[in-house]
C-alpha atoms as a PDB file:
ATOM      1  CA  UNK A   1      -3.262  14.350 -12.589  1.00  0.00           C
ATOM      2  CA  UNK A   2      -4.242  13.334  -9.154  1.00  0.00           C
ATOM      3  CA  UNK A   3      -2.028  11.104  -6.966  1.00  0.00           C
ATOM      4  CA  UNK A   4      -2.308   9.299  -4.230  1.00  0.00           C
ATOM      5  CA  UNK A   5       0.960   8.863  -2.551  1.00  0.00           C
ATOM      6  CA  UNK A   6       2.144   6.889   0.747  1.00  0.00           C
ATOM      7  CA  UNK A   7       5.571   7.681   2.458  1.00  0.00           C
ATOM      8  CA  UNK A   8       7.600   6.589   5.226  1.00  0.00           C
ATOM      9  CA  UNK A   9       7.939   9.715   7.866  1.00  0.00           C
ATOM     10  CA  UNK A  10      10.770  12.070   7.277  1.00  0.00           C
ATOM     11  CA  UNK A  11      13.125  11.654   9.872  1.00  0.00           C
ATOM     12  CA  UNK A  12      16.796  14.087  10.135  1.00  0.00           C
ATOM     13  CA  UNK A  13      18.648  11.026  10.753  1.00  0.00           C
ATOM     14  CA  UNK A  14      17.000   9.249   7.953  1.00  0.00           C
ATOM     15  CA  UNK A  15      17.204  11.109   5.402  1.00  0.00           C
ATOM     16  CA  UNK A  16      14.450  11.033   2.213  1.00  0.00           C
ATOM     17  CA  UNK A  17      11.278   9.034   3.105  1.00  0.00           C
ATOM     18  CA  UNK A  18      10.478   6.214   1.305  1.00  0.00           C
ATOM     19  CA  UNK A  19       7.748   6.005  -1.013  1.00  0.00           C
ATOM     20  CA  UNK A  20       5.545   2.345  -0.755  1.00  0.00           C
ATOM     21  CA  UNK A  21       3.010   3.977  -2.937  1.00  0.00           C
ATOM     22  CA  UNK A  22       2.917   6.523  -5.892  1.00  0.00           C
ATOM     23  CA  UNK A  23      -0.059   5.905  -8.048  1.00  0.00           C
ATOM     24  CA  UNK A  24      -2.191   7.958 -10.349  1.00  0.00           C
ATOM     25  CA  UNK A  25      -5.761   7.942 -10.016  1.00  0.00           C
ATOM     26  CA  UNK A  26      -8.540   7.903 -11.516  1.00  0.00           C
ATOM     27  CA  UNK A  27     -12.656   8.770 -11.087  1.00  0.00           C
ATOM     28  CA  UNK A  28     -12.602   5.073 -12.885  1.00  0.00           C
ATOM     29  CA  UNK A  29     -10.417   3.535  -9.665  1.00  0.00           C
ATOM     30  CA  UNK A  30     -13.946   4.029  -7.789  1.00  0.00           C
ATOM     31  CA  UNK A  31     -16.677   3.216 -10.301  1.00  0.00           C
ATOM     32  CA  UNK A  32     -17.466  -0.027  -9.373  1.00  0.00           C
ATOM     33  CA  UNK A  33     -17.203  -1.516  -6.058  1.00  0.00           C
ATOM     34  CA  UNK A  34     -14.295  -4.165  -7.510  1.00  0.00           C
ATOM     35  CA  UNK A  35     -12.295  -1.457  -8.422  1.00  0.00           C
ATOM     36  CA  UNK A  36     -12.555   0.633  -5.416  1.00  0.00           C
ATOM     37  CA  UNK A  37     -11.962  -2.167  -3.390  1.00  0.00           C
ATOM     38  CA  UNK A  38      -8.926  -2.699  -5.337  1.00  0.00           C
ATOM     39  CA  UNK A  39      -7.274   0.897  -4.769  1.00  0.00           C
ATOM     40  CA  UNK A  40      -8.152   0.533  -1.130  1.00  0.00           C
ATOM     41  CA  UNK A  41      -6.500  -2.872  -0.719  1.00  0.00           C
ATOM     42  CA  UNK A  42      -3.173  -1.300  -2.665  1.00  0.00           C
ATOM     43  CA  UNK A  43      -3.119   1.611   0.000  1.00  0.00           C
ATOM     44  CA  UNK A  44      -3.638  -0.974   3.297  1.00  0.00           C
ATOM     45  CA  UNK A  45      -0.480  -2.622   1.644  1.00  0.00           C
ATOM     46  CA  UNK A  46       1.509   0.202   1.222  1.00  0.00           C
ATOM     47  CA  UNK A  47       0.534   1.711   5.001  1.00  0.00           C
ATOM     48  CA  UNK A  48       1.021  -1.555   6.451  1.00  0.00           C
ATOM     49  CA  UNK A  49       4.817  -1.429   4.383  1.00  0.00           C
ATOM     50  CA  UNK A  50       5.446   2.001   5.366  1.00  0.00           C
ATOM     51  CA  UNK A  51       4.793   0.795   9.475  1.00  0.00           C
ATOM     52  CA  UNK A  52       7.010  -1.494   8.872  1.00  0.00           C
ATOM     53  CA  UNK A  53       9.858   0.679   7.546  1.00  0.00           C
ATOM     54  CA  UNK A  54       9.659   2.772  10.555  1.00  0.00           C
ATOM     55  CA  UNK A  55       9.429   0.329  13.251  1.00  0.00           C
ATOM     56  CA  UNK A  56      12.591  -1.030  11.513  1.00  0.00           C
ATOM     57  CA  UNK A  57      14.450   1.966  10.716  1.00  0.00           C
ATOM     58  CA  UNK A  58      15.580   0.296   7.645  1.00  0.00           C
ATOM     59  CA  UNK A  59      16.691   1.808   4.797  1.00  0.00           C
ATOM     60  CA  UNK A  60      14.897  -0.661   2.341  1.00  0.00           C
ATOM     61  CA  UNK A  61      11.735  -2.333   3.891  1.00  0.00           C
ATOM     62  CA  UNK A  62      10.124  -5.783   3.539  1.00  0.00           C
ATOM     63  CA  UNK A  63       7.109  -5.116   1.008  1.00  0.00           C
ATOM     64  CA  UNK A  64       3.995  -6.777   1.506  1.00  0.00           C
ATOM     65  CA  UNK A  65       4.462  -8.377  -1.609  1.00  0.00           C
ATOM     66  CA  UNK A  66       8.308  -9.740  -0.851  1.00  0.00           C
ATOM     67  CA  UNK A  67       6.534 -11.432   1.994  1.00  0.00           C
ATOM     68  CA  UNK A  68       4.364 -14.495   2.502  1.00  0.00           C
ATOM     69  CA  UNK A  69       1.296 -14.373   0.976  1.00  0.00           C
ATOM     70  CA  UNK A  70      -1.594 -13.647   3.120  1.00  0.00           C
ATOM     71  CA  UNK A  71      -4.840 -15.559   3.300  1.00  0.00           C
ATOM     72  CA  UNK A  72      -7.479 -13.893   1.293  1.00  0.00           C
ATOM     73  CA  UNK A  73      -8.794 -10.791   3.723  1.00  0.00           C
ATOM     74  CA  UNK A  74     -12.659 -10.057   3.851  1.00  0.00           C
ATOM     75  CA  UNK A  75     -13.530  -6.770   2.474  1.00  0.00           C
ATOM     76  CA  UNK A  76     -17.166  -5.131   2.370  1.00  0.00           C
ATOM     77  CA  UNK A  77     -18.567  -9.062   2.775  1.00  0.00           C
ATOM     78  CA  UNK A  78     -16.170 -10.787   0.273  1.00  0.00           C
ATOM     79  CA  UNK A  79     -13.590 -12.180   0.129  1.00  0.00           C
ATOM     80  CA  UNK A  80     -10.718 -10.802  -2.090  1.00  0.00           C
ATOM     81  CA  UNK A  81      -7.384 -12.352  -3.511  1.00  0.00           C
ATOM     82  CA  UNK A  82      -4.197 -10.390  -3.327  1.00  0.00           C
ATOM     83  CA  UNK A  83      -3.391  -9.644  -6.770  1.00  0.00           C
ATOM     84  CA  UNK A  84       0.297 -10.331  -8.106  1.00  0.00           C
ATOM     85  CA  UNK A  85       2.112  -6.924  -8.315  1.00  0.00           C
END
């Protein structure tokens, strides 16, 4: 099944990488423009998470959705809610 992953980089010092996003996908995750928007909104998370991680050098970084919730983003002309993980 196709995947669409998003890791930390792998660094000697630091060991595995850390995976923000593992997902399988679907044709049906870009049928509609909802949907797509969806799966794109899920990887912008998980690269903005994964930045994160490496500017920290943590072991365990601060996931989008363990922060503060952000003000709903405009995407292709609407606006969009962050869904609850």
């Amino acid at each position: 099944m196709p995947r669409i992953m998003v890791t930390t980089e792998v660094r000697p010092s630091q060991g595995e990488p850390t995976v923000l996003l593992d997902e399988q996908v679907h044709s049906v995750h870009l049928s509609t423009r909802h949907a797509s928007t969806q799966l794109i909104e899920r990887i912008a998370w998980a690269i903005v998470d994964a930045e994160h991680a490496e500017a920290k050098g943590a072991d365990k970084p601060v996931l989008a959705r363990d922060r503060a919730p952000a003000r709903p983003r405009a995407i292709g002309g609407r606006r969009t809610q962050r869904l609850a993980a």
